[in-house]
C-alpha atoms as a PDB file:
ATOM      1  CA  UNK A   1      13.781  -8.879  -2.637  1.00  0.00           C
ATOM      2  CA  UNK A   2      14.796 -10.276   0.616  1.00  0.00           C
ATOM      3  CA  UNK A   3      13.331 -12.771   2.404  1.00  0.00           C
ATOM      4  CA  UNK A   4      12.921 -13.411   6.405  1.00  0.00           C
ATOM      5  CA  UNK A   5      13.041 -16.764   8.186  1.00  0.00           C
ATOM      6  CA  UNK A   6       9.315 -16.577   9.279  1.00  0.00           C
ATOM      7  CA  UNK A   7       7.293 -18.802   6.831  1.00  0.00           C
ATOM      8  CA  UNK A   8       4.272 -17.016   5.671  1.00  0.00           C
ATOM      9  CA  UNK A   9       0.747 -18.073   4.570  1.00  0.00           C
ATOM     10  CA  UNK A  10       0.014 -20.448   1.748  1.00  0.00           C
ATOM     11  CA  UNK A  11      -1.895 -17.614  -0.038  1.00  0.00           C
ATOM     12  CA  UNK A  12       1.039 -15.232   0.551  1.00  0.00           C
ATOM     13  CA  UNK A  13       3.540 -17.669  -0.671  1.00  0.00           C
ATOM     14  CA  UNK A  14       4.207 -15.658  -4.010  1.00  0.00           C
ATOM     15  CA  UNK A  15       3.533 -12.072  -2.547  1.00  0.00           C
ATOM     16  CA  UNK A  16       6.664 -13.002  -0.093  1.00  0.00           C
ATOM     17  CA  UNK A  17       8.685 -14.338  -2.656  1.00  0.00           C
ATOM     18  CA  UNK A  18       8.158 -13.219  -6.212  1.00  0.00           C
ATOM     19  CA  UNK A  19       9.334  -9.547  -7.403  1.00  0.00           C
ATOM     20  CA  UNK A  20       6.425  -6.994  -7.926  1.00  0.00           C
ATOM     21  CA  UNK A  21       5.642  -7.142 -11.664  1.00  0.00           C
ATOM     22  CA  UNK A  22       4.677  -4.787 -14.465  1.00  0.00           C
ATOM     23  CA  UNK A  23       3.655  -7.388 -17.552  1.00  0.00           C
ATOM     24  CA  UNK A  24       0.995  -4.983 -19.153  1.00  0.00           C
ATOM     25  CA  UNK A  25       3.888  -1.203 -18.919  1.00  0.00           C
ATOM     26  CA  UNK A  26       1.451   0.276 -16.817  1.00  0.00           C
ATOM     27  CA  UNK A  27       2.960   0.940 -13.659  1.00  0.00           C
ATOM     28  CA  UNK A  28       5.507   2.907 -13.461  1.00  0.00           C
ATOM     29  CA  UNK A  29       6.218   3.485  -9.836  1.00  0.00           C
ATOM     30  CA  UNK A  30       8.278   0.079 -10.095  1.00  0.00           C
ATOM     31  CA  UNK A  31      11.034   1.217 -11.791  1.00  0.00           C
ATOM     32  CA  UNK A  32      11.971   4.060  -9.828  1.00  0.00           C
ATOM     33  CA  UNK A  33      15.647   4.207  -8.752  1.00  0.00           C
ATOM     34  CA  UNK A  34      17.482   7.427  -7.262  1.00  0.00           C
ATOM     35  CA  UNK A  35      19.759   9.347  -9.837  1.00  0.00           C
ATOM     36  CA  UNK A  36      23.643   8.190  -9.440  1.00  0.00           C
ATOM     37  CA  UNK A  37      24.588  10.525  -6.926  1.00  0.00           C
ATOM     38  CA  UNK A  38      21.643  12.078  -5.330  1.00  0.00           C
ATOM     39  CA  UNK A  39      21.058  13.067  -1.947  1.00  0.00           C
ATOM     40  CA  UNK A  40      18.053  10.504  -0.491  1.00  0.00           C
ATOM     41  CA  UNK A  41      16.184   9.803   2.579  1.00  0.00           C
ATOM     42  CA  UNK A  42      15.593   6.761   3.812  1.00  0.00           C
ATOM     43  CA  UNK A  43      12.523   5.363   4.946  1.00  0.00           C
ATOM     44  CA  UNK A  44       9.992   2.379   5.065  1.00  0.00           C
ATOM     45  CA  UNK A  45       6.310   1.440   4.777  1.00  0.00           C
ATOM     46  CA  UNK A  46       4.645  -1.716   6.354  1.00  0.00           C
ATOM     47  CA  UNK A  47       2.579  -3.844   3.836  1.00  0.00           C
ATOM     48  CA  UNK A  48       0.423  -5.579   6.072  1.00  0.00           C
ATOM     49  CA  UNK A  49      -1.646  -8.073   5.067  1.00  0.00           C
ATOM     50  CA  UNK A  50      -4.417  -9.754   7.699  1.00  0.00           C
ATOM     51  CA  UNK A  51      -6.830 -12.460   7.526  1.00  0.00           C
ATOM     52  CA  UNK A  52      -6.982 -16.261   8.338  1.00  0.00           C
ATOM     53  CA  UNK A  53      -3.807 -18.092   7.879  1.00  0.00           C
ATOM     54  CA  UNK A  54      -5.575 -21.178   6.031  1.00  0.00           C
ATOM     55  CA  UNK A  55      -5.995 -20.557   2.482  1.00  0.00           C
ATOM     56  CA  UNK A  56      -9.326 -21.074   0.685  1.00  0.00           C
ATOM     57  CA  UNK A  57      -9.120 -23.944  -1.957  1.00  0.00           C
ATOM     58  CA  UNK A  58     -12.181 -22.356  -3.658  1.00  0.00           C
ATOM     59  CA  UNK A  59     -10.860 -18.865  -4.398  1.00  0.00           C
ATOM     60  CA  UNK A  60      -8.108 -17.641  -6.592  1.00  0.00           C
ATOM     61  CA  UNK A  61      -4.745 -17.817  -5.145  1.00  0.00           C
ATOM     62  CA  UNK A  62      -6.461 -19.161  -1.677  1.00  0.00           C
ATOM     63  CA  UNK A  63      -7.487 -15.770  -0.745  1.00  0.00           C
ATOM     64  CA  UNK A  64      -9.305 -16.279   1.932  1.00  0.00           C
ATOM     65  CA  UNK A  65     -12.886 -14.637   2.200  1.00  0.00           C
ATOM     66  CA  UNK A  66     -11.773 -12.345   5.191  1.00  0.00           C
ATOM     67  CA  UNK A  67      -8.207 -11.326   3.758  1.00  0.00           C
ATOM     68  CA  UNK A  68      -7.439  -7.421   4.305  1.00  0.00           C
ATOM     69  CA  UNK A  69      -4.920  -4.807   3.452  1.00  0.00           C
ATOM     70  CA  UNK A  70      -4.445  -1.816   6.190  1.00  0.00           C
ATOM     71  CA  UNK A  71      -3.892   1.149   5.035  1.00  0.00           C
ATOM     72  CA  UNK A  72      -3.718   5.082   6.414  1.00  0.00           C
ATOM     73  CA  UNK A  73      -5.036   8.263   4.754  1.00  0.00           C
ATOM     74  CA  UNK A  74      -2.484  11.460   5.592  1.00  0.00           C
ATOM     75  CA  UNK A  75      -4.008  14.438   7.210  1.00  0.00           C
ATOM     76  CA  UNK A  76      -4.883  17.514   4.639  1.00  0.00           C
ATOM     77  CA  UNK A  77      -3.517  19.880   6.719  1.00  0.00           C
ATOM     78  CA  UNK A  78       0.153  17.990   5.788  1.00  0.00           C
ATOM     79  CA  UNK A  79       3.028  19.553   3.526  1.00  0.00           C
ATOM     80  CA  UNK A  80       3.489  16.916   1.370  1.00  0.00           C
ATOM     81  CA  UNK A  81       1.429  14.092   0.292  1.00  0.00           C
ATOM     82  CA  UNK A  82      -1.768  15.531   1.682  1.00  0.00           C
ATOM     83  CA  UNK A  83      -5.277  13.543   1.913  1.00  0.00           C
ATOM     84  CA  UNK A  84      -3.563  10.639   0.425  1.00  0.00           C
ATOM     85  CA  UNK A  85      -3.948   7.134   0.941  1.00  0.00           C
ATOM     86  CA  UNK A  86      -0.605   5.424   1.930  1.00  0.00           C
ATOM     87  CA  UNK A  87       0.763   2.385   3.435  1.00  0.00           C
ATOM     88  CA  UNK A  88       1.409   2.929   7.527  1.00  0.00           C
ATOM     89  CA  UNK A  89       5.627   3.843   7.569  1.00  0.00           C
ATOM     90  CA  UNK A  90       7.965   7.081   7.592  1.00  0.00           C
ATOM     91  CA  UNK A  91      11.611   8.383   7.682  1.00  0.00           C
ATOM     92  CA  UNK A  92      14.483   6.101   9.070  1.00  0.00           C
ATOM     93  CA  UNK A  93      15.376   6.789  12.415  1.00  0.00           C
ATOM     94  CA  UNK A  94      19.015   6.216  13.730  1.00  0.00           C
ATOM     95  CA  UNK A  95      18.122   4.453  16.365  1.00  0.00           C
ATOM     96  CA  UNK A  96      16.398   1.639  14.166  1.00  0.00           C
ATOM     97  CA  UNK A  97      18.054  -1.472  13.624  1.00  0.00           C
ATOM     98  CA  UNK A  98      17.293  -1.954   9.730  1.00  0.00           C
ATOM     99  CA  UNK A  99      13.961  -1.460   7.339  1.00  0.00           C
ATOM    100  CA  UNK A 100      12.160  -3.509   9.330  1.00  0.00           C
ATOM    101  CA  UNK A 101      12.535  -1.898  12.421  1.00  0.00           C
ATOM    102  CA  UNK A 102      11.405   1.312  11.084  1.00  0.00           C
ATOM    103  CA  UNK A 103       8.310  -0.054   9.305  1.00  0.00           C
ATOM    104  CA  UNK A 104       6.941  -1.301  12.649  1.00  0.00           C
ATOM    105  CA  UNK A 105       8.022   1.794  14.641  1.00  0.00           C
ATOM    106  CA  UNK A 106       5.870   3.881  12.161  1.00  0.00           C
ATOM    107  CA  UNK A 107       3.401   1.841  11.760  1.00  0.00           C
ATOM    108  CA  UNK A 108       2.945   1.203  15.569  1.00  0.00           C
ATOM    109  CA  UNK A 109       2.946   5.482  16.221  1.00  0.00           C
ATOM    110  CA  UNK A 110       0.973   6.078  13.341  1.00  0.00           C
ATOM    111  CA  UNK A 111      -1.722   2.964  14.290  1.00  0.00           C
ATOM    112  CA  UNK A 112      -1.631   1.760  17.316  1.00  0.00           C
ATOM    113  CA  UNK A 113      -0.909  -1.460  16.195  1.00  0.00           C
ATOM    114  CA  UNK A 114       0.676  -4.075  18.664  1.00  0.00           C
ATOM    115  CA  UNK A 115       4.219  -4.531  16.552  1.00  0.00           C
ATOM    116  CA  UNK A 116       4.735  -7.915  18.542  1.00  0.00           C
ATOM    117  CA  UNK A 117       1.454  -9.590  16.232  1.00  0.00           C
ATOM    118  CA  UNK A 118       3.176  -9.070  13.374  1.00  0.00           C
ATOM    119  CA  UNK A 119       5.326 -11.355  11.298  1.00  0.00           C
ATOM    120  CA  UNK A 120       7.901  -9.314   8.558  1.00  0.00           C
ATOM    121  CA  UNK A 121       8.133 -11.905   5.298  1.00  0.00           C
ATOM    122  CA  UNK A 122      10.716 -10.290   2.951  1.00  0.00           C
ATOM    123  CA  UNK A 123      12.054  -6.883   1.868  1.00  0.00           C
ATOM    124  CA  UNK A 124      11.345  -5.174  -1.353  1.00  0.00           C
ATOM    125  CA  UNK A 125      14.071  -3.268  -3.083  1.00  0.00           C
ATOM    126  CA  UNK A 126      13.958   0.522  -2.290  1.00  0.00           C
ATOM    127  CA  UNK A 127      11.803   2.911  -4.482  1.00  0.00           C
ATOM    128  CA  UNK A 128      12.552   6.129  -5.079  1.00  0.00           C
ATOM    129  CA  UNK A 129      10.165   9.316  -4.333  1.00  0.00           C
ATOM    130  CA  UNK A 130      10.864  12.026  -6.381  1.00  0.00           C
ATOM    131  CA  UNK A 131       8.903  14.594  -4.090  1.00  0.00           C
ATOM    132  CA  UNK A 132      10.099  13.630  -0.957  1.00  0.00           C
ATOM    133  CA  UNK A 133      13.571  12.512  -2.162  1.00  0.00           C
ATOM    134  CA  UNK A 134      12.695   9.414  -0.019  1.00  0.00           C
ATOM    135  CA  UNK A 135      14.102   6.291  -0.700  1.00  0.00           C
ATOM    136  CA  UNK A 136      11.050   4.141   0.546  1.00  0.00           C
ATOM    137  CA  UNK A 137      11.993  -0.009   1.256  1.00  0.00           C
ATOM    138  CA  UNK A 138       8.732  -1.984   1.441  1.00  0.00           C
ATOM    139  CA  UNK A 139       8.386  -4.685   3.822  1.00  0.00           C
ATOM    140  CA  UNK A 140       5.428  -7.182   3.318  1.00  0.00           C
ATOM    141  CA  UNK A 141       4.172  -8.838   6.642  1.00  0.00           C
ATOM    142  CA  UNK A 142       1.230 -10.921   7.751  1.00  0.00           C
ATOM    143  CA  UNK A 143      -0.709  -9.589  10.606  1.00  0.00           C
ATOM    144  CA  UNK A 144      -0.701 -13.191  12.819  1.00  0.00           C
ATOM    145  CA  UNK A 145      -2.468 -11.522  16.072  1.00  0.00           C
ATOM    146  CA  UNK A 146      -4.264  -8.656  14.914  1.00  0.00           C
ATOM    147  CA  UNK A 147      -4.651  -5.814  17.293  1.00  0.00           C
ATOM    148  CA  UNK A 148      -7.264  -2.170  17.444  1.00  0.00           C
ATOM    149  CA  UNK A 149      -5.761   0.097  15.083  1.00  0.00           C
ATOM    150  CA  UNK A 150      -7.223   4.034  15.045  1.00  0.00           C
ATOM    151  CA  UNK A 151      -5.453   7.618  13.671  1.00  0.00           C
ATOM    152  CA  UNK A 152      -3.061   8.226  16.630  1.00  0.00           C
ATOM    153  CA  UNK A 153      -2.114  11.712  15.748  1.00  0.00           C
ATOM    154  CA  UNK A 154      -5.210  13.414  13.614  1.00  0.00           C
ATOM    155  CA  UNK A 155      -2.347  16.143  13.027  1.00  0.00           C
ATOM    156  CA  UNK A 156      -1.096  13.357  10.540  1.00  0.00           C
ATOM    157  CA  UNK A 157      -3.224  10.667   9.885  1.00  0.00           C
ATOM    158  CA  UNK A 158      -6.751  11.248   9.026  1.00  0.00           C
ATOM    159  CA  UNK A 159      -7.773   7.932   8.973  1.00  0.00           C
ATOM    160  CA  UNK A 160      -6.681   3.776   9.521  1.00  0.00           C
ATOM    161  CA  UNK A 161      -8.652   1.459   7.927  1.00  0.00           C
ATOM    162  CA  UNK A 162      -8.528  -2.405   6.875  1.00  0.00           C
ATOM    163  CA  UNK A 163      -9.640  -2.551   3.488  1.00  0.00           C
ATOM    164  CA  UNK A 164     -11.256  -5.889   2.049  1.00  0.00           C
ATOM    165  CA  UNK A 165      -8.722  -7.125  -0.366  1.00  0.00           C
ATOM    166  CA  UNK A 166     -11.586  -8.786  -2.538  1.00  0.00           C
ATOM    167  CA  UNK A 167     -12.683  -5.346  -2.637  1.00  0.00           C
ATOM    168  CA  UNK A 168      -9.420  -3.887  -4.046  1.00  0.00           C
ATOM    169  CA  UNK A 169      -9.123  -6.844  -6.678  1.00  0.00           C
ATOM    170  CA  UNK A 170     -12.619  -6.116  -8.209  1.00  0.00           C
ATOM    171  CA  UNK A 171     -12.349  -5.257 -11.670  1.00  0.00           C
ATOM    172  CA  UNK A 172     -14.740  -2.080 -11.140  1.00  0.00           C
ATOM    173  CA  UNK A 173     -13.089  -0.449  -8.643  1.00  0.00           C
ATOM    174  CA  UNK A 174      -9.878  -0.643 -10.742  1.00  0.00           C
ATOM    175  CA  UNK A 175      -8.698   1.523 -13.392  1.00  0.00           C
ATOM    176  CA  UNK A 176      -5.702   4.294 -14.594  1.00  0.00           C
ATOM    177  CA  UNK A 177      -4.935   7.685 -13.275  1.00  0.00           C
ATOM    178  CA  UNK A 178      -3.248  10.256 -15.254  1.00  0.00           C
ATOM    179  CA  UNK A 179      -1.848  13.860 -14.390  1.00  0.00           C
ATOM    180  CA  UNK A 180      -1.301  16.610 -16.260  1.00  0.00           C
ATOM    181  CA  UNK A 181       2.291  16.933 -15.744  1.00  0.00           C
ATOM    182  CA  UNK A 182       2.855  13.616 -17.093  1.00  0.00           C
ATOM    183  CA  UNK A 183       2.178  10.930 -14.351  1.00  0.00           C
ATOM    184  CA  UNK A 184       0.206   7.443 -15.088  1.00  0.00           C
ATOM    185  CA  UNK A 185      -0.139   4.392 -13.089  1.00  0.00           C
ATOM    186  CA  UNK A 186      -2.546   2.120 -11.473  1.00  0.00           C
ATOM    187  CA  UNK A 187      -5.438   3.312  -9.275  1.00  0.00           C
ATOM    188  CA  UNK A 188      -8.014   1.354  -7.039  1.00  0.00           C
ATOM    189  CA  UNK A 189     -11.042   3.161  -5.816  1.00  0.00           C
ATOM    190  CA  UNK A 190     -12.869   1.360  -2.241  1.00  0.00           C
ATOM    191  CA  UNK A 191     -14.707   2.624   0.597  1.00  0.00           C
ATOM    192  CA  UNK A 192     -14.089   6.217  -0.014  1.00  0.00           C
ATOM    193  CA  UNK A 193     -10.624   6.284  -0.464  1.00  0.00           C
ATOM    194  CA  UNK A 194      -8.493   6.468  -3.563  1.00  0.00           C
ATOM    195  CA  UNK A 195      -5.644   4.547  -3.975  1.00  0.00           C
ATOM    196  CA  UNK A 196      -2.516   5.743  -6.588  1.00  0.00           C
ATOM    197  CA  UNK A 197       0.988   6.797  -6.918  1.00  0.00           C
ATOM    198  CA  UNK A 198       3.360   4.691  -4.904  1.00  0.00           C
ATOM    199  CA  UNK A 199       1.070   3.013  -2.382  1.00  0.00           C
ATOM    200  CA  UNK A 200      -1.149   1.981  -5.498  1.00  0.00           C
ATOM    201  CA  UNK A 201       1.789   0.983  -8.041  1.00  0.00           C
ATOM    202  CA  UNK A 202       3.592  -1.634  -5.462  1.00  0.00           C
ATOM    203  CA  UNK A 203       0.356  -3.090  -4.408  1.00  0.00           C
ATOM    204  CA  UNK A 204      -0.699  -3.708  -8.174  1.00  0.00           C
ATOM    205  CA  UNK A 205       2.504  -5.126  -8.505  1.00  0.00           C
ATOM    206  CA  UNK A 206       1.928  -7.414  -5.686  1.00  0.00           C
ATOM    207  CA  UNK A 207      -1.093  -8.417  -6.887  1.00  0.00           C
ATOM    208  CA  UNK A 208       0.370  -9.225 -10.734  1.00  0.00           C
ATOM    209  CA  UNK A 209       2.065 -12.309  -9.081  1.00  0.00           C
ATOM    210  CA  UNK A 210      -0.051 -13.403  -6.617  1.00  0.00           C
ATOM    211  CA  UNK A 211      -2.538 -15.535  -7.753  1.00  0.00           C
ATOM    212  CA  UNK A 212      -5.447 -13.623  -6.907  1.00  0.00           C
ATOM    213  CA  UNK A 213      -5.771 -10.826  -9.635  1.00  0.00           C
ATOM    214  CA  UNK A 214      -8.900 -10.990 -11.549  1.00  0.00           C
ATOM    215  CA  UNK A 215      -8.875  -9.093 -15.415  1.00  0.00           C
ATOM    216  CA  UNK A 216      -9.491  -5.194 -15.462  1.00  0.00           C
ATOM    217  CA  UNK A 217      -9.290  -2.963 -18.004  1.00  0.00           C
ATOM    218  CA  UNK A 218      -5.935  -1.252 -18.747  1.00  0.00           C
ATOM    219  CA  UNK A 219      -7.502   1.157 -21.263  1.00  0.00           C
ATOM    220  CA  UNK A 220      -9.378   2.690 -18.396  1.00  0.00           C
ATOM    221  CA  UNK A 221      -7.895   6.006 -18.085  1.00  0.00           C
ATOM    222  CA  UNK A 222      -9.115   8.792 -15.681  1.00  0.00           C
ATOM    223  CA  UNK A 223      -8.176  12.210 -15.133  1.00  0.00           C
ATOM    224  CA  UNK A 224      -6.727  11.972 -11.149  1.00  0.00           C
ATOM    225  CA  UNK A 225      -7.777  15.842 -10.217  1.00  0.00           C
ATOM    226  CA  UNK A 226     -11.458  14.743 -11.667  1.00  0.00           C
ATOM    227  CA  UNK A 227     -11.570  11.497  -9.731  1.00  0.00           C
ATOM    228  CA  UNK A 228     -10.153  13.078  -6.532  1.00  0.00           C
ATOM    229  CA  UNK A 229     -13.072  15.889  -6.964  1.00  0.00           C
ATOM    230  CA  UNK A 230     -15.767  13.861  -7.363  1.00  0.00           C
ATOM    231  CA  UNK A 231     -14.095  11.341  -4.257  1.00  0.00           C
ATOM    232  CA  UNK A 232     -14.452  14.660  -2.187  1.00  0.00           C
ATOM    233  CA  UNK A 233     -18.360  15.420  -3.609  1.00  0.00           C
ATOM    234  CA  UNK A 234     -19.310  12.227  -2.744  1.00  0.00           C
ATOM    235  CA  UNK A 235     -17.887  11.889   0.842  1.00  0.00           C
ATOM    236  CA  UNK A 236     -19.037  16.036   1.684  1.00  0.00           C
ATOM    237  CA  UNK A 237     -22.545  14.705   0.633  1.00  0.00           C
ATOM    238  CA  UNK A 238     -22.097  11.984   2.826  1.00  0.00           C
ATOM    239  CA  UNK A 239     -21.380  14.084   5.680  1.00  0.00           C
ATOM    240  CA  UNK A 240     -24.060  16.506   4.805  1.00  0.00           C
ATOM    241  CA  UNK A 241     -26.937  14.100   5.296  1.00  0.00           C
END
């Protein structure tokens, strides 16, 4: 990973500077590098973190009580990746001067966000999307002067939210997805939305070596086209009321 100049939180101290980990072989989105020779797409996604800058002595890692993660749900009208939950970022323009530049740009159409409130910490290594044939660079940043943030364009983005990240580290809203055509990695399940495949394997590896993570079980294994169902029951009932 790379880092940038700007110093970052005390409680972010080993998110910005420690390699995403896999200790427990569970995540697999990690470890996934384009073929020798293959034709990929780059592009980048904005891991934004918000909350107060202090750290709180009392809590794990010194995550404070109010500490966040923002996050974006894809329209379900879209070709690929449909209705699922993803960091805010896209495709590389030319234009943009580096990983950084595009991570902002995206986030900032995709948002709303004010790109100037936001301070870029380091650079993951790329990760490779087999789908999309997107090579996706993460960039972790701490959201200094947090700004409104709604779905710009509903035509892509059905939804923005900031998600509590005491809610995402809870051990019961943490578990294992599995496909039938052979995929299996981490999942977290908050406020309606479920969380897996590459937004949901570089956060858990984020939180491996940050200090914060609390135990959950690893032998928790769910079916993802069950889980996604009964996500959609529950938020159709919702509405229905």
């Amino acid at each position: 990973m790379t880092r940038t100049e700007h110093p970052s939180p005390e409680w972010l101290r080993r998110v910005a500077t420690v390699p995403p980990a896999d200790h427990r072989a569970v995540n697999p989105v990690l470890h996934r590098r384009a073929p020798n020779g293959a034709r990929v797409r780059d592009a980048s996604v904005l891991v934004l973190f918000g909350g107060s800058e202090e750290a709180d002595p009392l809590s794990l890692g010194g995550l404070p009580e109010n500490a966040d993660l923002l996050l974006t749900q894809r329209a379900a009208t879209l070709r690929q990746h449909s209705g699922q939950v993803a960091f805010p970022g896209g495709a590389a323009d030319p234009g943009d001067d580096g990983p950084i530049a595009t991570a902002l740009r995206e986030a900032e159409e995709e948002t709303g966000l004010d790109p100037t409130g936001v301070r870029a910490l380091s650079v993951l290594p790329g990760i490779f999307v087999p789908p999309s044939r997107f090579d996706v660079t993460p960039v972790i940043a701490y959201w200094e002067r947090p700004t409104p943030v709604r779905p710009v364009d509903h035509r892509e983005t059905a939804r923005v939210a900031r998600v509590p990240l005491r809610s995402l580290l809870d051990p019961d809203n943490r578990f294992l997805v599995e496909h039938r055509l052979g995929y299996r990695g981490p999942a977290f399940q908050v406020d309606g939305l479920l969380v897996w495949g590459f937004t949901a394997g570089v956060l858990a590896g984020l939180i491996t070596v940050s200090g914060w993570e609390i135990e959950w079980d690893h032998h928790d294994v769910r079916d993802l086209d069950v889980v996604l169902a009964e996500l959609d029951a529950g938020v159709k009932e919702v509405h229905e009321r």
